[in-house]
Protein backbone atom coordinates (compact mmCIF):
# COMPACT_ATOMS: atom_id res chain seq x y z
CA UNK A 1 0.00 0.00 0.00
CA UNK A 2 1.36 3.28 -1.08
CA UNK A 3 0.89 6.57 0.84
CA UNK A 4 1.92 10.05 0.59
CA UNK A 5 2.62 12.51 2.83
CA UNK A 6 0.22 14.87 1.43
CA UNK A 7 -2.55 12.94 0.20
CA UNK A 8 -2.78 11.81 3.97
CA UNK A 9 -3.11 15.10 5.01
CA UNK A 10 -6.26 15.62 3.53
CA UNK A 11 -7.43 13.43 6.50
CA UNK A 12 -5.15 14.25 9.24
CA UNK A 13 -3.02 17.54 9.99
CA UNK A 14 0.37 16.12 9.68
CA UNK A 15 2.36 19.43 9.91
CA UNK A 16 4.39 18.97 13.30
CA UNK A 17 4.81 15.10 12.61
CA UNK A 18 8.39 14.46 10.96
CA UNK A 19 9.16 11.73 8.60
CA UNK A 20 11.10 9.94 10.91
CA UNK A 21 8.26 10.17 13.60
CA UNK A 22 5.82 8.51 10.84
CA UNK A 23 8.00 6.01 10.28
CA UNK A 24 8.28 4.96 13.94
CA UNK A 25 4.21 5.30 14.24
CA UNK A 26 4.04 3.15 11.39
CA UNK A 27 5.92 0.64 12.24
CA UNK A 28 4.90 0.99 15.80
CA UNK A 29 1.38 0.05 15.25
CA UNK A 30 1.79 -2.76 12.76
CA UNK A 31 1.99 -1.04 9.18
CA UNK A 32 5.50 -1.80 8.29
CA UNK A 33 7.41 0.25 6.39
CA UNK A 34 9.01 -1.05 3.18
CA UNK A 35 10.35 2.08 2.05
CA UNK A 36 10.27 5.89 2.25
CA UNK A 37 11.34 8.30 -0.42
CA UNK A 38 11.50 12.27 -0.30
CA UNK A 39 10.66 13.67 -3.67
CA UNK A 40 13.37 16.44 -3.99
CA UNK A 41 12.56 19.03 -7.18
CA UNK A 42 15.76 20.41 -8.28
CA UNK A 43 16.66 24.06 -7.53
CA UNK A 44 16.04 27.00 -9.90
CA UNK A 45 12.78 25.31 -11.33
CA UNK A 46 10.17 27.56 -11.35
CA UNK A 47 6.11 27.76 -12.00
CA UNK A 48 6.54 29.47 -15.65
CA UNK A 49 3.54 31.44 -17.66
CA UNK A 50 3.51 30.88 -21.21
CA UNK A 51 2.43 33.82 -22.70
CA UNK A 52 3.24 32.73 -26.49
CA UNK A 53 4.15 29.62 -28.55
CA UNK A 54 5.29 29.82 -32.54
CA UNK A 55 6.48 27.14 -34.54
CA UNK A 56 10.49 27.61 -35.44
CA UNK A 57 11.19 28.98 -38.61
CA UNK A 58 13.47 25.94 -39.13
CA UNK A 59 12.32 23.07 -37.44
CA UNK A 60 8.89 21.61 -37.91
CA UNK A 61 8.90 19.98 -34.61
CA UNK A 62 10.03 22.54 -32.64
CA UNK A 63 8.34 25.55 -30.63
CA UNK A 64 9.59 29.23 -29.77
CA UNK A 65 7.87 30.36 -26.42
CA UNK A 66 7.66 33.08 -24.32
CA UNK A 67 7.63 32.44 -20.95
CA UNK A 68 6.88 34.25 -17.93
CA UNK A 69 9.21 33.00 -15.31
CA UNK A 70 8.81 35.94 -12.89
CA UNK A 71 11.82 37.46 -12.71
CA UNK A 72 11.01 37.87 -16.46
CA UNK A 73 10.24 36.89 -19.62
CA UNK A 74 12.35 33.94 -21.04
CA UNK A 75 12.55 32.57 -25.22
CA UNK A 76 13.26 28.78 -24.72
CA UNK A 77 12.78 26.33 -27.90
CA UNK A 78 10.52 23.38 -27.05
CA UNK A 79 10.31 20.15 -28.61
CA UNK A 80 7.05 18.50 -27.00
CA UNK A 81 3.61 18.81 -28.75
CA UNK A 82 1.98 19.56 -25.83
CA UNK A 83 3.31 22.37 -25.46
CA UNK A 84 0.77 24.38 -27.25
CA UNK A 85 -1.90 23.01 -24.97
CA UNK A 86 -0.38 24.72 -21.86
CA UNK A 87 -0.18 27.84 -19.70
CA UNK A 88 1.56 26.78 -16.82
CA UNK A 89 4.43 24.91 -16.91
CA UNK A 90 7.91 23.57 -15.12
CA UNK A 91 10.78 25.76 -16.00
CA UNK A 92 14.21 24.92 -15.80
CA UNK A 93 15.97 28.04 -15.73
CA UNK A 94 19.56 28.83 -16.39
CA UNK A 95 21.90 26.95 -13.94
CA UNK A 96 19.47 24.75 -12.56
CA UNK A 97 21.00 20.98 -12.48
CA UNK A 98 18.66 18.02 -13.12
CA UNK A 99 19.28 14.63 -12.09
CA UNK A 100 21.95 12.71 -13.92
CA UNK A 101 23.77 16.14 -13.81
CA UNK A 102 22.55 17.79 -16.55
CA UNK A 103 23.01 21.58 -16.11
CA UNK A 104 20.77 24.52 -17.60
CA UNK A 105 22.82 26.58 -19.93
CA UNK A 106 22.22 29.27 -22.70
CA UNK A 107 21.71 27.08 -25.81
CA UNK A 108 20.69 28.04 -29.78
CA UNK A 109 18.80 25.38 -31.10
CA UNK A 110 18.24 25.44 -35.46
CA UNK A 111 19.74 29.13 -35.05
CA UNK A 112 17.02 30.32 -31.86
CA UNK A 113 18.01 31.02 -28.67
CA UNK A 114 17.07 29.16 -25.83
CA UNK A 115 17.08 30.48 -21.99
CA UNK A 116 15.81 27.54 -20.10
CA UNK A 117 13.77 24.12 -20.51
CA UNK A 118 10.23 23.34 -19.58
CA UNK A 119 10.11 19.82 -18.16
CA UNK A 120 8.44 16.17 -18.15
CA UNK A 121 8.20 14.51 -15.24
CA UNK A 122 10.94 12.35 -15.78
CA UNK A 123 13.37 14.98 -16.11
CA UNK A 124 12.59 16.00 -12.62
CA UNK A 125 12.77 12.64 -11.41
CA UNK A 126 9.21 12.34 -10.94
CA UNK A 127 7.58 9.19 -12.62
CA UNK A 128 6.43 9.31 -15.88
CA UNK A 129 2.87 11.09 -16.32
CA UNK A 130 2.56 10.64 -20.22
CA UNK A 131 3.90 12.32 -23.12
CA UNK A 132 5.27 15.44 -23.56
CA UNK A 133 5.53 18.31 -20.72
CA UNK A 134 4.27 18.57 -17.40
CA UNK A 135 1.03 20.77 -17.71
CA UNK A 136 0.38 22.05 -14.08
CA UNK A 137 -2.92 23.77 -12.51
CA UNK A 138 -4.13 24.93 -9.53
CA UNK A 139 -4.36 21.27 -8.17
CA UNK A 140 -1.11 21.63 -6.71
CA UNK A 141 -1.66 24.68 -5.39
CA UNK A 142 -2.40 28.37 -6.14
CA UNK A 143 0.32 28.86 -8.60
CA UNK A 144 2.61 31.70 -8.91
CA UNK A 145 4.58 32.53 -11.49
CA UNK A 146 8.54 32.56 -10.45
CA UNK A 147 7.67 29.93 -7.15
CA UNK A 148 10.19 27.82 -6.98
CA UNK A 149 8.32 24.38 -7.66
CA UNK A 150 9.65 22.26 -4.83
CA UNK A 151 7.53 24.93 -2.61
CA UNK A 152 4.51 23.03 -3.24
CA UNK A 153 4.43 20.19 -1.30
CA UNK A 154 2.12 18.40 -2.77
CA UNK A 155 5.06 17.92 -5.77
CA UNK A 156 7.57 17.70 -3.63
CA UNK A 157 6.06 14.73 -1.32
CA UNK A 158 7.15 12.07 0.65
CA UNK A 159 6.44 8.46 -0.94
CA UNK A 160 5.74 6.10 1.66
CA UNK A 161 5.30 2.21 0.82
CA UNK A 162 3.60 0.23 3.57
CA UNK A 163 3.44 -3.73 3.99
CA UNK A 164 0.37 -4.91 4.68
CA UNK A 165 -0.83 -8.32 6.12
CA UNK A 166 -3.85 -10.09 4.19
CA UNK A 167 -5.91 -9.00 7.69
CA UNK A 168 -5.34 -5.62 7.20
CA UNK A 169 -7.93 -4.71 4.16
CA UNK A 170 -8.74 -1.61 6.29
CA UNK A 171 -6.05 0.17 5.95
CA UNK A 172 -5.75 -0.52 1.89
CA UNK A 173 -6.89 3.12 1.59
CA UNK A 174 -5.53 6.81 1.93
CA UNK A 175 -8.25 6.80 4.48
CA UNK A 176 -8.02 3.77 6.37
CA UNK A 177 -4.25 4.94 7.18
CA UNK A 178 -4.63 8.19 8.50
CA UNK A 179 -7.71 6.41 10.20
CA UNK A 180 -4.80 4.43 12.21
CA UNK A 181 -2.56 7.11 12.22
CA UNK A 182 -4.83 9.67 13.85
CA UNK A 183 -5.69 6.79 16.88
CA UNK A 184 -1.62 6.39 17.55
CA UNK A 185 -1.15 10.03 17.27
CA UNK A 186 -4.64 11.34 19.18
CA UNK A 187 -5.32 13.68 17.22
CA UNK A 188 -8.90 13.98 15.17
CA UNK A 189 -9.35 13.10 11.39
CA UNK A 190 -10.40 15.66 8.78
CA UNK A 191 -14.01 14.99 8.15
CA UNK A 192 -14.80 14.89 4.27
CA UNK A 193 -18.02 17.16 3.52
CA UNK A 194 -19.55 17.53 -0.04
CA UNK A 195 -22.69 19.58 -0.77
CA UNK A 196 -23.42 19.22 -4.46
CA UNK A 197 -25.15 22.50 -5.76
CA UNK A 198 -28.91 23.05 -6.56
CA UNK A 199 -27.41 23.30 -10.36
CA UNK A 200 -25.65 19.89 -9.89
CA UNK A 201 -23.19 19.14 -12.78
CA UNK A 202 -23.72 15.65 -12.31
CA UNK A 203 -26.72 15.01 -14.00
CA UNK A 204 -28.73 12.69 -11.49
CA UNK A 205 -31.05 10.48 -13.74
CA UNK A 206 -34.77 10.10 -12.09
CA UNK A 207 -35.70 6.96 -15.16
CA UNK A 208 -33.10 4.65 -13.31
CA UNK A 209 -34.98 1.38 -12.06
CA UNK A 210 -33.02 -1.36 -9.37
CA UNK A 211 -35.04 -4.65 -9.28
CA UNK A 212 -33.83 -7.00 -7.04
CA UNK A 213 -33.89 -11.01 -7.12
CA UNK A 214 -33.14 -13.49 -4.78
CA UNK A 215 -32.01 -12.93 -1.62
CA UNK A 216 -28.90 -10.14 -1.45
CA UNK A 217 -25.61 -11.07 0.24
CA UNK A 218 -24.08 -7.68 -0.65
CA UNK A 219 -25.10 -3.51 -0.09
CA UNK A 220 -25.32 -1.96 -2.92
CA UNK A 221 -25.51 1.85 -4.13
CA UNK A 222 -25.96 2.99 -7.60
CA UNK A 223 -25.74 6.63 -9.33
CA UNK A 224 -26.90 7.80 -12.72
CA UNK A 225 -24.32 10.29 -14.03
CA UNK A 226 -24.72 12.73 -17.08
CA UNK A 227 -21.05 13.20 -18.41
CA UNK A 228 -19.51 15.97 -21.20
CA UNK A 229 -15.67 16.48 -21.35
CA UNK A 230 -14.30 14.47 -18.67
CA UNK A 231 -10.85 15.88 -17.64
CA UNK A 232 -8.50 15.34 -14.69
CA UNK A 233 -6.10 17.31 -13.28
CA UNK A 234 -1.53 17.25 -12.24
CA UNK A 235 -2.23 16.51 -9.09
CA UNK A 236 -4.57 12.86 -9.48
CA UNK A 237 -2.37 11.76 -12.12
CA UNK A 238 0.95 12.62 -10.19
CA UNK A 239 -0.44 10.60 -7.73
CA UNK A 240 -1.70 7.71 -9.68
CA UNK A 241 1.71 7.17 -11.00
CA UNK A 242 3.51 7.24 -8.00
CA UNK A 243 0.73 4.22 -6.93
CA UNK A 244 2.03 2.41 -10.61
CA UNK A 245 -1.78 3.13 -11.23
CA UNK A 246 -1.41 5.83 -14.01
CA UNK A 247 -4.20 5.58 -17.03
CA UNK A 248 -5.10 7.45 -19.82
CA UNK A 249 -8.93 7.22 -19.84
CA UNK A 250 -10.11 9.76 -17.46
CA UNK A 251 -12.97 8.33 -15.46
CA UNK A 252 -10.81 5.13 -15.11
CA UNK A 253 -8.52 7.88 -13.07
CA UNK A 254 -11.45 8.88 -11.49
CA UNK A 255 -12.50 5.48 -9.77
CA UNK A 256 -9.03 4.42 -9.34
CA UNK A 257 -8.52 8.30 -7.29
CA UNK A 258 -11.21 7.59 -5.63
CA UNK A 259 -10.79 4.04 -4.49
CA UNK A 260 -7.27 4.51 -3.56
CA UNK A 261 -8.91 7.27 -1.19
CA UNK A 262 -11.57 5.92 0.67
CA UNK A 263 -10.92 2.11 0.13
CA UNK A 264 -15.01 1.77 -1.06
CA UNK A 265 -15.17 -0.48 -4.11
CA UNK A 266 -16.40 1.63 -7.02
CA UNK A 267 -17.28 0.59 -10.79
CA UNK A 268 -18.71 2.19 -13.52
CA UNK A 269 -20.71 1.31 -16.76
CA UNK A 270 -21.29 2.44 -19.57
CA UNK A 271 -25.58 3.05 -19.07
CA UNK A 272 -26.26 2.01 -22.62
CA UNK A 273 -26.11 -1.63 -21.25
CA UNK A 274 -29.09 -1.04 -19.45
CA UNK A 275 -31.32 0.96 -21.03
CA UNK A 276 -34.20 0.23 -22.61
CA UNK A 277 -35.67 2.71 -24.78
CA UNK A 278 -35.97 5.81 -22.57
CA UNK A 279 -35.37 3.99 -18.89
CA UNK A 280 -32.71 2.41 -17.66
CA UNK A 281 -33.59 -0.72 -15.21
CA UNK A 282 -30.78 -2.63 -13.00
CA UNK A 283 -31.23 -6.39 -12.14
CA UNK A 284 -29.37 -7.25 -9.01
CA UNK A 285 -29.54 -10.90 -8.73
CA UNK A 286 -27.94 -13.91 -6.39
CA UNK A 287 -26.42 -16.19 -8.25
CA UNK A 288 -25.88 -18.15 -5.09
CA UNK A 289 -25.05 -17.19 -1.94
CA UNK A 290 -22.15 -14.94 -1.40
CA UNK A 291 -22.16 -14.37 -5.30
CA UNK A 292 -24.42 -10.96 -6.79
CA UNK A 293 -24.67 -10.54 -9.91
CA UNK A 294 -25.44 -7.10 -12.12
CA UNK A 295 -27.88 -7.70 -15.04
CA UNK A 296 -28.80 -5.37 -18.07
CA UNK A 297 -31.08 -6.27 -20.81
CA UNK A 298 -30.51 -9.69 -19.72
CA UNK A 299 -26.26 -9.93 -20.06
CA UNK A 300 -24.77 -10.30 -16.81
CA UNK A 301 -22.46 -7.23 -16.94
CA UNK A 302 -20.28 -8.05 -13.78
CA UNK A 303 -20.61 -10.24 -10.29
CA UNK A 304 -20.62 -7.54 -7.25
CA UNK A 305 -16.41 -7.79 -6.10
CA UNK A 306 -15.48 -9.99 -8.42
CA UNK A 307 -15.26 -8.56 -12.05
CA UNK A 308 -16.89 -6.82 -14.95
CA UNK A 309 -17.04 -7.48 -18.50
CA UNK A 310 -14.65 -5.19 -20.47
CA UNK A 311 -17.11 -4.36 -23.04
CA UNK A 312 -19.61 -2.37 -20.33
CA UNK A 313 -16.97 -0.52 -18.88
CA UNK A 314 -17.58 3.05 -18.90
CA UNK A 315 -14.85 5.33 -20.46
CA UNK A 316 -14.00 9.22 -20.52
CA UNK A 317 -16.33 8.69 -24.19
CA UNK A 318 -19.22 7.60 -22.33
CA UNK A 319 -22.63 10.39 -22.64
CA UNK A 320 -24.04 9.11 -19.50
CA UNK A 321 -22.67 6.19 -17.27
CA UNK A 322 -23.67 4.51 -13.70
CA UNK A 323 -22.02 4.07 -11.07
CA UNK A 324 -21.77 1.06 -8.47
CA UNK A 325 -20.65 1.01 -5.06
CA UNK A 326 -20.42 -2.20 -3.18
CA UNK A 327 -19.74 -4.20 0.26
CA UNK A 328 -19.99 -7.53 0.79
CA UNK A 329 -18.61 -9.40 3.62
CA UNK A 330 -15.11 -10.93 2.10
CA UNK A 331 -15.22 -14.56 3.94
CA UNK A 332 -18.99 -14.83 2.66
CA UNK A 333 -17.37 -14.10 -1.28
CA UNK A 334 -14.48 -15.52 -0.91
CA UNK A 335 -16.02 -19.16 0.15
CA UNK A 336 -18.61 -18.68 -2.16
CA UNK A 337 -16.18 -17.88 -5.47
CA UNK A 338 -13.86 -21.25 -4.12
CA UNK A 339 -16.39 -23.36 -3.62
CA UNK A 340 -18.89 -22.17 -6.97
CA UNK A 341 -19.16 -25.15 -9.14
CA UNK A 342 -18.48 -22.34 -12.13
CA UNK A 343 -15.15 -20.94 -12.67
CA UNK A 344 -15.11 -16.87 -11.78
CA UNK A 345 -12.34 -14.78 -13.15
CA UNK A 346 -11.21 -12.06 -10.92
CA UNK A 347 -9.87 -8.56 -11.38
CA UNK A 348 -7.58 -5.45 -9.80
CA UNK A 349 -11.07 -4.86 -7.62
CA UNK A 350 -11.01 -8.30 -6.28
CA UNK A 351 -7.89 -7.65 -4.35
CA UNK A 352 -9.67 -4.95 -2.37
CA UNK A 353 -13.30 -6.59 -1.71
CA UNK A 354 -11.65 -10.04 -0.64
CA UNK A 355 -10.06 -8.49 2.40
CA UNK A 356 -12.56 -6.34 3.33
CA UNK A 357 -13.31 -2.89 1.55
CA UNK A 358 -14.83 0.27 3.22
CA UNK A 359 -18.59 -0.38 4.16
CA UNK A 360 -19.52 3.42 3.91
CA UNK A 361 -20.78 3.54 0.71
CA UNK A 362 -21.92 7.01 0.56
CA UNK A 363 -18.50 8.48 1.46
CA UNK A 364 -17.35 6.84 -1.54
CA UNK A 365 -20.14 7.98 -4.23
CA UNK A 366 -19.99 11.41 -2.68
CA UNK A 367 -16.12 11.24 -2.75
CA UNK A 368 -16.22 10.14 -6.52
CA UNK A 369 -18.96 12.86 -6.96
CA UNK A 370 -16.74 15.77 -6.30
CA UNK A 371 -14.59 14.64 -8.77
CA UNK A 372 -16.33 13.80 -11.37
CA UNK A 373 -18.05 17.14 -10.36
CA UNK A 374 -14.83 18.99 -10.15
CA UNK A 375 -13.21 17.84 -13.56
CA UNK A 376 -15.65 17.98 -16.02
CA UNK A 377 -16.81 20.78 -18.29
């Protein structure tokens, strides 16, 4: 289970506690460390404004900017396509050293002169986020133009990798940590409030039907959701990647953000699979006990825990999708998958509801809410 310093303060004030002091909680309380890292951005990089991008005169792939670095306005030739996408970027500016020792000089590149370099992740030493340039907003941050960018410490975090035992399902969550952390350290968690507005963004779908069959080893929430330009933002994919979670589709981000935060086992699909003409209707059936099934137009679309077929998955394309958030007792599914006379197959979800996932549903949707809420136009 991977942690950061910063994503657990969102639950717990962490500000007097030291690195080495969370280490010793950590371990003190049975979360073992496995390893620590402090994520050190290199002097003399700096929150930069682009205020104009042309293509060189001589090279097709390259741009001329003009960049905004506060103490002024710098010309540095970049090669990355994205590029023209951004206004606030990483700036590398002249005598900064990155890591392998590669120092920030003057340059002319195809006959332009070049007073800096706007960075990817990896030339910080920050795991890779995609192609191209980092493209930073407000995530981080307020940003100001000139700030050094190891200020924010939400960039500059501390990585902490924690080994769990197979018991210990609670604490496979941003949450369930600082949860533990806040008991050895008696001091009060954060509490998580979200009010969606009377002009919700999330478009909450009143033609949504849940029929239920058989009797229901499992508790079970579902959400209609109205989606147009899913985006994300620096900050959730920084994160993902240092998790080895990073994805391109957007509300694939979303659940995994979400999940990795409040340990509640989310899905969503894509709501064409159940619709039927102008309603949508959800079949929740047991298959046997300990086994739930999810039924639209008569395909079963995924067992509750267990796995979903790839085809109903909803994506950052999807107009309108619904979304699932489950509990059901781990020993209960766990027997039940062993002993089915059927073979299941399991995926990445399993591995959370088969040692226990968050019960509180409604932290989770609401959780998932705000984001979805958050990052979409």
């Amino acid at each position: 289970m991977i942690v950061t310093r910063s994503w657990l303060s969102e639950f717990i004030d962490l500000s007097d506690v030291s690195n080495d002091t969370l280490y010793r909680t950590f371990n003190a309380i049975g979360l073992e460390v496995d390893s620590i890292e402090e994520i050190t951005i290199p002097e003399k990089v700096v929150i930069g404004k682009i205020l104009s991008c042309e293509k060189h005169p001589d090279a097709d792939k390259l741009n001329v900017c003009k960049i905004d670095v506060g103490s002024g306005t710098r010309q540095i030739v970049c090669g990355a396509a994205n590029v023209v996408d951004a206004e606030y970027v990483a700036v590398a500016t002249i005598g900064a050293v990155l890591p392998g020792d590669f120092v920030i000089k003057h340059a002319k590149l195809r006959g332009v002169e070049s007073e800096g370099m706007v960075c990817s992740s990896t030339e910080l030493g920050l795991p890779a986020m995609g192609e191209g340039i980092m493209i930073l907003d407000e995530s981080i941050g307020t940003l100001e133009v000139g700030k050094e960018l190891g200020e924010y410490l939400t960039v500059a975090d501390t990585v902490i990798e924690l080994e769990l035992t197979a018991n210990r399902g609670d604490c496979l969550s941003i949450y369930g940590v600082a949860r533990d952390l806040s008991v050895a350290l008696d001091r009060e968690m954060k509490l998580f409030e979200y009010k969606q507005e009377e002009k919700m963004k999330l478009g909450i779908a009143r033609e949504a039907e849940i029929h239920q069959e058989g009797e229901i080893d499992a508790d079970l929430h579902f959400k209609l959701a109205n989606l147009e330009h899913v985006h994300s933002s620096f900050l959730i994919d920084l994160r993902l990647a240092l998790i080895d979670e990073s994805t391109e589709d957007k509300v694939d981000a979303m659940l995994k953000y979400a999940m990795h935060t409040t340990g509640i086992a989310l899905r969503a699909y894509k709501s064409s699979f159940f619709r039927n003409e102008d309603k949508v209707t959800v079949i929740v059936r047991s298959a046997q006990k300990g086994i739930v099934e999810v039924i639209g137009n008569g395909k079963v679309l995924s067992t509750v825990g267990v796995s979903q077929e790839e085809e109903a998955k909803a994506t950052d394309e999807s107009e309108q999708i619904l979304i699932e958030a489950s509990y059901i007792n781990p020993d209960v599914m766990v027997e039940a998958i062993w002993n089915a006379d059927d073979t299941y197959e399991t995926d990445d979800l399993y591995y959370r509801t088969s040692r226990g996932s968050n019960p509180d549903l409604i932290f989770g949707l609401s959780y998932l809410s705000m984001l979805l809420d958050t990052y979409f136009e």
